[in-house]
N, C-alpha and C. Protein backbone atom coordinates (compact mmCIF):
# COMPACT_ATOMS: atom_id res chain seq x y z
N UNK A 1 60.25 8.45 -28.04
CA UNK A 1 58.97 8.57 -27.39
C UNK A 1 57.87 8.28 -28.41
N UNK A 2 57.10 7.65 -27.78
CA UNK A 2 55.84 7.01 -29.29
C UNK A 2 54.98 8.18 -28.89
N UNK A 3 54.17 8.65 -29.55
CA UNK A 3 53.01 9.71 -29.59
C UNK A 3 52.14 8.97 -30.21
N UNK A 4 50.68 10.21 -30.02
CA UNK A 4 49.69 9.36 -31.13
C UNK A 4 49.91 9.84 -32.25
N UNK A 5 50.98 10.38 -32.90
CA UNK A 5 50.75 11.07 -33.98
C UNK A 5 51.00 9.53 -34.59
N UNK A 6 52.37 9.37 -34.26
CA UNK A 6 53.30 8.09 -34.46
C UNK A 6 52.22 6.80 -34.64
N UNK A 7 51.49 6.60 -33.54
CA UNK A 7 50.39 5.61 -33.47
C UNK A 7 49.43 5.68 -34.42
N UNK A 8 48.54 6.70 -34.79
CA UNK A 8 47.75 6.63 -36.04
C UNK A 8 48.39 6.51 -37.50
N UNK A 9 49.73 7.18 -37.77
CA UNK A 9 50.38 6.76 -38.86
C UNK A 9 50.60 5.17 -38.89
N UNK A 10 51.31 4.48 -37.47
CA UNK A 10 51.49 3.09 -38.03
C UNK A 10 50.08 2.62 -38.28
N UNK A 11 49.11 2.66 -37.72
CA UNK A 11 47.64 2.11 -37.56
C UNK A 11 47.07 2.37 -38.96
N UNK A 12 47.03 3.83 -39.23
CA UNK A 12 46.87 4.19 -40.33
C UNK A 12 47.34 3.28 -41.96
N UNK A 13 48.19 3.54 -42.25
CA UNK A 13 49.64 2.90 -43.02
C UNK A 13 49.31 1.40 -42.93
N UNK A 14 48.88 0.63 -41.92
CA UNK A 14 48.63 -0.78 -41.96
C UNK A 14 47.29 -1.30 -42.31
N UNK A 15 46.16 -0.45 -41.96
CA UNK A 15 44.75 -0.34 -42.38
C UNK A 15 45.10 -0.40 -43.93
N UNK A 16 45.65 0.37 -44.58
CA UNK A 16 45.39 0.57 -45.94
C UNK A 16 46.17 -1.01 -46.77
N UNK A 17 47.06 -0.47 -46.07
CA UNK A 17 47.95 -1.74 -46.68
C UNK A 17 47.48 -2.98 -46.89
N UNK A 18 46.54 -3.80 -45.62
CA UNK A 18 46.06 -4.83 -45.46
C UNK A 18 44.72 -4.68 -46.45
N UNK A 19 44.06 -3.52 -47.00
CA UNK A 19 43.05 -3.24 -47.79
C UNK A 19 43.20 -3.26 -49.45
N UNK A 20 44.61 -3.31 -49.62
CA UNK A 20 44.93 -3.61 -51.16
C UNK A 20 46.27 -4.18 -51.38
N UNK A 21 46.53 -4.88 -50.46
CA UNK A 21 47.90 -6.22 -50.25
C UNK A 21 47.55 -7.12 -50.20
N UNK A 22 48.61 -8.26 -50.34
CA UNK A 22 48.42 -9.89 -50.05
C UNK A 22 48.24 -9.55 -48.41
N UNK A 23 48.28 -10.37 -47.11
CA UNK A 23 48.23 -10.28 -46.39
C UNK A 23 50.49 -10.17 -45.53
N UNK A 24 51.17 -11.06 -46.53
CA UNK A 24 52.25 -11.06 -46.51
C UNK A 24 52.86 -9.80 -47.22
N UNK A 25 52.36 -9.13 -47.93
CA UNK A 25 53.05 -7.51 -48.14
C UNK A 25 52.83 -6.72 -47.65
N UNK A 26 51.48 -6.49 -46.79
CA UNK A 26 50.73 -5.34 -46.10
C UNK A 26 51.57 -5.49 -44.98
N UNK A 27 51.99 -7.17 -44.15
CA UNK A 27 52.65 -7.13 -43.21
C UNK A 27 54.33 -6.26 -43.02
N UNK A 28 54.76 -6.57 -44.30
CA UNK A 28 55.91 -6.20 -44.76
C UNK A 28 55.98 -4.98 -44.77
N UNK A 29 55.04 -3.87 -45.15
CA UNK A 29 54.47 -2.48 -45.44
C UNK A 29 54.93 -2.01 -44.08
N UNK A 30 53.45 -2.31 -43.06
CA UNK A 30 53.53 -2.14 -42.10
C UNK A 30 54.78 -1.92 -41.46
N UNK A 31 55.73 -3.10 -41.45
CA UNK A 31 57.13 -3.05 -40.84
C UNK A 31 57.81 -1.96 -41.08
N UNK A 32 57.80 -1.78 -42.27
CA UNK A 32 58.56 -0.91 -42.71
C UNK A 32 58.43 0.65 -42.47
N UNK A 33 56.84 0.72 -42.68
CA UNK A 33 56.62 2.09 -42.04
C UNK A 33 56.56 2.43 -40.50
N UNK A 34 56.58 1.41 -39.64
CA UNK A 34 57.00 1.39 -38.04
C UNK A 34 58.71 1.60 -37.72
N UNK A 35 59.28 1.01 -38.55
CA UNK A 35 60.80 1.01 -38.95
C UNK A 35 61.04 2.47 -39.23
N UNK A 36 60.49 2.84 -40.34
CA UNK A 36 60.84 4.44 -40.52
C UNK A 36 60.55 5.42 -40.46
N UNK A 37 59.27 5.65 -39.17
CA UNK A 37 58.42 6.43 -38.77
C UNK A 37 59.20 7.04 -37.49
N UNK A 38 59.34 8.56 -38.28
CA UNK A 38 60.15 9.29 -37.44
C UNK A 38 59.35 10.27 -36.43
N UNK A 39 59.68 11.09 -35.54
CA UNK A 39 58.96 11.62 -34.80
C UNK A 39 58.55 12.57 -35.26
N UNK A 40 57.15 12.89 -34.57
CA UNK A 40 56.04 14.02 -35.36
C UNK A 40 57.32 15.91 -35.59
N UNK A 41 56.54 15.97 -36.96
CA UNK A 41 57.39 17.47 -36.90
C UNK A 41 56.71 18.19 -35.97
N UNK A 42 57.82 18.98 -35.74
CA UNK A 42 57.20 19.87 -34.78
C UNK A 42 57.73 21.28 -34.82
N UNK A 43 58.57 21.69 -35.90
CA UNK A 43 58.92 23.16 -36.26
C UNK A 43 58.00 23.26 -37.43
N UNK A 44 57.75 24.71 -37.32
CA UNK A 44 57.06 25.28 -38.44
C UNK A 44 57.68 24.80 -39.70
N UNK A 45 58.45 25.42 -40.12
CA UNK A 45 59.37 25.00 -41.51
C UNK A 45 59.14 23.38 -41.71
N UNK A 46 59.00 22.65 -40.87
CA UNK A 46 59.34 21.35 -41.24
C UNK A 46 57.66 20.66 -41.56
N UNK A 47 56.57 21.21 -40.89
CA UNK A 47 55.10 20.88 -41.40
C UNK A 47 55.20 21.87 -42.20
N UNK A 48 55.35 23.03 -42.79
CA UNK A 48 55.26 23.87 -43.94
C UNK A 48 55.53 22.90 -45.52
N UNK A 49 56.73 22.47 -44.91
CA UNK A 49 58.03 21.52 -46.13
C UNK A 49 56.77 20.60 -46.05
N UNK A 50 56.15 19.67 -45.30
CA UNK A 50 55.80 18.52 -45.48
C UNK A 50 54.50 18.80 -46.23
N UNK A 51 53.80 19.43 -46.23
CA UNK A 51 52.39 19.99 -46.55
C UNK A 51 52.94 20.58 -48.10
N UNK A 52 53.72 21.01 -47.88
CA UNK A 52 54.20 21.52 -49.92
C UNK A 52 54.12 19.95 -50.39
N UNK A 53 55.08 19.41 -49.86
CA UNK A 53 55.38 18.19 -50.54
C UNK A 53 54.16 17.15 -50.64
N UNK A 54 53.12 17.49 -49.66
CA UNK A 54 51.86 16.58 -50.11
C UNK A 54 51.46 17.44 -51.05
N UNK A 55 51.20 18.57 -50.96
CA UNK A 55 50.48 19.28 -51.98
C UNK A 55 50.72 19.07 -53.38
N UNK A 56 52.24 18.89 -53.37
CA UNK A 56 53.13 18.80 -54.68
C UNK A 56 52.27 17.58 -55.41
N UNK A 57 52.22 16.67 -54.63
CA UNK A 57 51.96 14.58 -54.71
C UNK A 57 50.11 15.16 -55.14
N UNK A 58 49.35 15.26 -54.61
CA UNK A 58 48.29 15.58 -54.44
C UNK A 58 47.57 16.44 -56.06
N UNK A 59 48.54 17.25 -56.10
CA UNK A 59 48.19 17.83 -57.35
C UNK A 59 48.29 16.91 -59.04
N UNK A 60 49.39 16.19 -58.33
CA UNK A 60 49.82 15.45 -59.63
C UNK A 60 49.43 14.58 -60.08
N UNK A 61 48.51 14.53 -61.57
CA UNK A 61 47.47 13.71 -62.02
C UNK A 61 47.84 12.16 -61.75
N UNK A 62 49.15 12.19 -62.01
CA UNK A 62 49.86 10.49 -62.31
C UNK A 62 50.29 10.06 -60.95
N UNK A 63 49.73 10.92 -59.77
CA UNK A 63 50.10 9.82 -58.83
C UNK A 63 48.72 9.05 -58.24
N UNK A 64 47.89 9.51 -59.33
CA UNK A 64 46.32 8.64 -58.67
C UNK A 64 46.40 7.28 -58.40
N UNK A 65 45.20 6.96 -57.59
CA UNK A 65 46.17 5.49 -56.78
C UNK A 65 46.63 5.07 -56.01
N UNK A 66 47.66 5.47 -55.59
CA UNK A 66 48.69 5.64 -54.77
C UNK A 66 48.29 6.15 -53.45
N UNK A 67 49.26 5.92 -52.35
CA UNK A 67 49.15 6.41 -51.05
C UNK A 67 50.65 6.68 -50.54
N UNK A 68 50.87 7.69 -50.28
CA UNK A 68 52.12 8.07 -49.78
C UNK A 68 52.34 9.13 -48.78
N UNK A 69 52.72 8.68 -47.65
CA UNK A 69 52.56 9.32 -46.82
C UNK A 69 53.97 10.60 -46.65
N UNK A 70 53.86 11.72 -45.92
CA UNK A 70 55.28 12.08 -46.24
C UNK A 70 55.99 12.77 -44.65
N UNK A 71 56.87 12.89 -44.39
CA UNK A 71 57.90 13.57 -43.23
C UNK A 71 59.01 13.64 -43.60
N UNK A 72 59.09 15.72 -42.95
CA UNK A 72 59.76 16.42 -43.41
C UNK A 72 60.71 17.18 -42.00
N UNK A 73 61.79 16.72 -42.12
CA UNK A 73 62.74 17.39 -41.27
C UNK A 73 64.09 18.00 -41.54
N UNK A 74 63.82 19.44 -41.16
CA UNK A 74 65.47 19.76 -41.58
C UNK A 74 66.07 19.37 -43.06
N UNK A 75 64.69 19.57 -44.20
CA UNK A 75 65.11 19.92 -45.36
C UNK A 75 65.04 18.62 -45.93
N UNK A 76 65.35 17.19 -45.13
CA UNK A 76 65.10 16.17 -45.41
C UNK A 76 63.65 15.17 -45.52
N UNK A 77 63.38 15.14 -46.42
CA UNK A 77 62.23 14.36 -46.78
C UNK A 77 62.23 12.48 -46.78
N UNK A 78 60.87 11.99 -46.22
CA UNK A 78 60.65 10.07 -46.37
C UNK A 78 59.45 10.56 -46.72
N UNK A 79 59.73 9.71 -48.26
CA UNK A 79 58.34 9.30 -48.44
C UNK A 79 57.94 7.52 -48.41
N UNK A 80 56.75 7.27 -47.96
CA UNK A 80 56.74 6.07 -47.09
C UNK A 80 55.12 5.72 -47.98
N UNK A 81 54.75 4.43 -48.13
CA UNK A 81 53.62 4.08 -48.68
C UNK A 81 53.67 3.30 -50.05
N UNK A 82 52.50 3.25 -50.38
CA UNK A 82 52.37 2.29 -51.61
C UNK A 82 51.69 3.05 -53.29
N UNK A 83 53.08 2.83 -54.01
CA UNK A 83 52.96 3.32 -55.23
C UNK A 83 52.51 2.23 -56.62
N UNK A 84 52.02 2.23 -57.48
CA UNK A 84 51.09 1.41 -58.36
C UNK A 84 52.45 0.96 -59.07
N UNK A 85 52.89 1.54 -59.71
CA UNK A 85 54.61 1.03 -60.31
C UNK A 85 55.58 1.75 -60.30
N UNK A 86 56.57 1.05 -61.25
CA UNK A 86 57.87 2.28 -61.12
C UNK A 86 58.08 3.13 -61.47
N UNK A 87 57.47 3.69 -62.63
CA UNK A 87 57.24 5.24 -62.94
C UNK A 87 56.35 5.98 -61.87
N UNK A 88 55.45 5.46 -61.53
CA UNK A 88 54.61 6.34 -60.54
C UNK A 88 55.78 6.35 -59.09
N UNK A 89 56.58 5.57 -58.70
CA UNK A 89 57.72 5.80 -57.56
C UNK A 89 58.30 6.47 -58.25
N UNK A 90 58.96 7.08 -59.22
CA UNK A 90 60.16 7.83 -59.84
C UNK A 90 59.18 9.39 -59.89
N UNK A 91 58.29 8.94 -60.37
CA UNK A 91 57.39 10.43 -60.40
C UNK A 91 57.30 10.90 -59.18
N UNK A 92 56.74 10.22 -57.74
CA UNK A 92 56.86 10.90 -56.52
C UNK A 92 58.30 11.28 -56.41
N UNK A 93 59.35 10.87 -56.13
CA UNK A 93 60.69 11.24 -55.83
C UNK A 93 60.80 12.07 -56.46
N UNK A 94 61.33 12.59 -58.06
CA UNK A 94 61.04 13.89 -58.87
C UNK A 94 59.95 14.90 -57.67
N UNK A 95 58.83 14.66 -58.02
CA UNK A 95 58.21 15.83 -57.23
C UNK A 95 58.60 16.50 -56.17
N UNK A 96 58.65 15.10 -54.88
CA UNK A 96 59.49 15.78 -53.85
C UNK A 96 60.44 16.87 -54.05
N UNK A 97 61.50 16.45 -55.17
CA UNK A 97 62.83 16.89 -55.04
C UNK A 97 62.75 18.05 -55.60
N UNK A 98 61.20 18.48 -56.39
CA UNK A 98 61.32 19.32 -57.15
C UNK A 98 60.53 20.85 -56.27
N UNK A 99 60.32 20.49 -55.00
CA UNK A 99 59.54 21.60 -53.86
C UNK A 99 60.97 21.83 -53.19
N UNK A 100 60.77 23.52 -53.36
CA UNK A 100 61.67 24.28 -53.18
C UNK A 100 61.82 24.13 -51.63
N UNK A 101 62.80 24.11 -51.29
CA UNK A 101 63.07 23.54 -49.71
C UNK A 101 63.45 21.85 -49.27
N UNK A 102 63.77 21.67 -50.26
CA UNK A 102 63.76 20.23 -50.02
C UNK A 102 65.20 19.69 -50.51
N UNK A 103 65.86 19.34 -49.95
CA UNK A 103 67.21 19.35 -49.65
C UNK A 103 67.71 17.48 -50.43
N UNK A 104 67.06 16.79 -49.85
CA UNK A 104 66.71 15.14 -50.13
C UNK A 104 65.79 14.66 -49.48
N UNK A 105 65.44 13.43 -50.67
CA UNK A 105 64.53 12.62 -49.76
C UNK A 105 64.84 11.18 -50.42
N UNK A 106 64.58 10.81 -48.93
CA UNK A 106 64.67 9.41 -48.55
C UNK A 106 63.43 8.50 -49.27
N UNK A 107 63.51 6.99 -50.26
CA UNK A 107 62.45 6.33 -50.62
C UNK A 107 62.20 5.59 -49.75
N UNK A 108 61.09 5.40 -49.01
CA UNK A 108 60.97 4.16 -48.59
C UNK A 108 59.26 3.80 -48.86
N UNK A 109 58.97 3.91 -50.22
CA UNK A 109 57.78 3.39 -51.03
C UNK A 109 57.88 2.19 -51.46
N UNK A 110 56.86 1.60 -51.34
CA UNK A 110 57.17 0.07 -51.92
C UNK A 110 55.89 0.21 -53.23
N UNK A 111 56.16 -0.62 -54.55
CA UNK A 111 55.40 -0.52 -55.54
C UNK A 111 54.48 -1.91 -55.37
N UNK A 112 53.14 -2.07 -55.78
CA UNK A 112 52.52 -2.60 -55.05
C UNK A 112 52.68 -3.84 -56.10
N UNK A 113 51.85 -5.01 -55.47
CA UNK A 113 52.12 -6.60 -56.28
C UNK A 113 53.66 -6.97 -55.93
N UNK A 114 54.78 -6.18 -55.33
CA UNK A 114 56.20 -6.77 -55.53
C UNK A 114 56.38 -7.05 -53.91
């Protein structure tokens, strides 16, 4: 079932993309986050988990830059969006993994220029 939650994330996620992409990676972006845009949480625990895990990203000096969006279900984490390079993708994943409740998470960040 598409929602608007679903709808402003892809809308969202493609706005940005097309704002600091070639026009051929933002497209690619886009896909990808329509591809792995799962349905809105909707248990407590699972917006609790997702809100740590921005908080986690948010706090952390070295992910400035960056845009990463995150969803959290059943312990399982995607993080989805555009990271500056590959230490700054290795640094989000670490973080994630490092908020207590968080079981795995899934990459699906793309580092930007590639």
């Amino acid at each position: 079932m598409i929602t608007r939650h679903t709808i402003a994330t892809v809308l969202t996620t493609t706005a940005i993309a097309y704002s600091i992409c070639t026009p051929a990676q933002a497209a690619g972006l886009a896909s990808v986050t329509a591809a792995s845009k799962q349905e809105p949480v909707t248990e407590d625990r699972d917006r609790g988990l997702q809100n740590e895990v921005k908080a986690a990203l948010g706090a952390d000096d070295g992910m400035q830059g960056s845009y990463v969006a995150v969803a959290a279900r059943d312990g399982h984490v995607t993080l989805s969006g555009v990271v500056l390079d590959a230490a700054q993708l290795a640094r989000a994943l670490q973080t994630a993994m490092a908020v207590p409740g968080v079981r795995h998470v899934d990459n699906a960040l793309e580092v930007e220029g590639r």
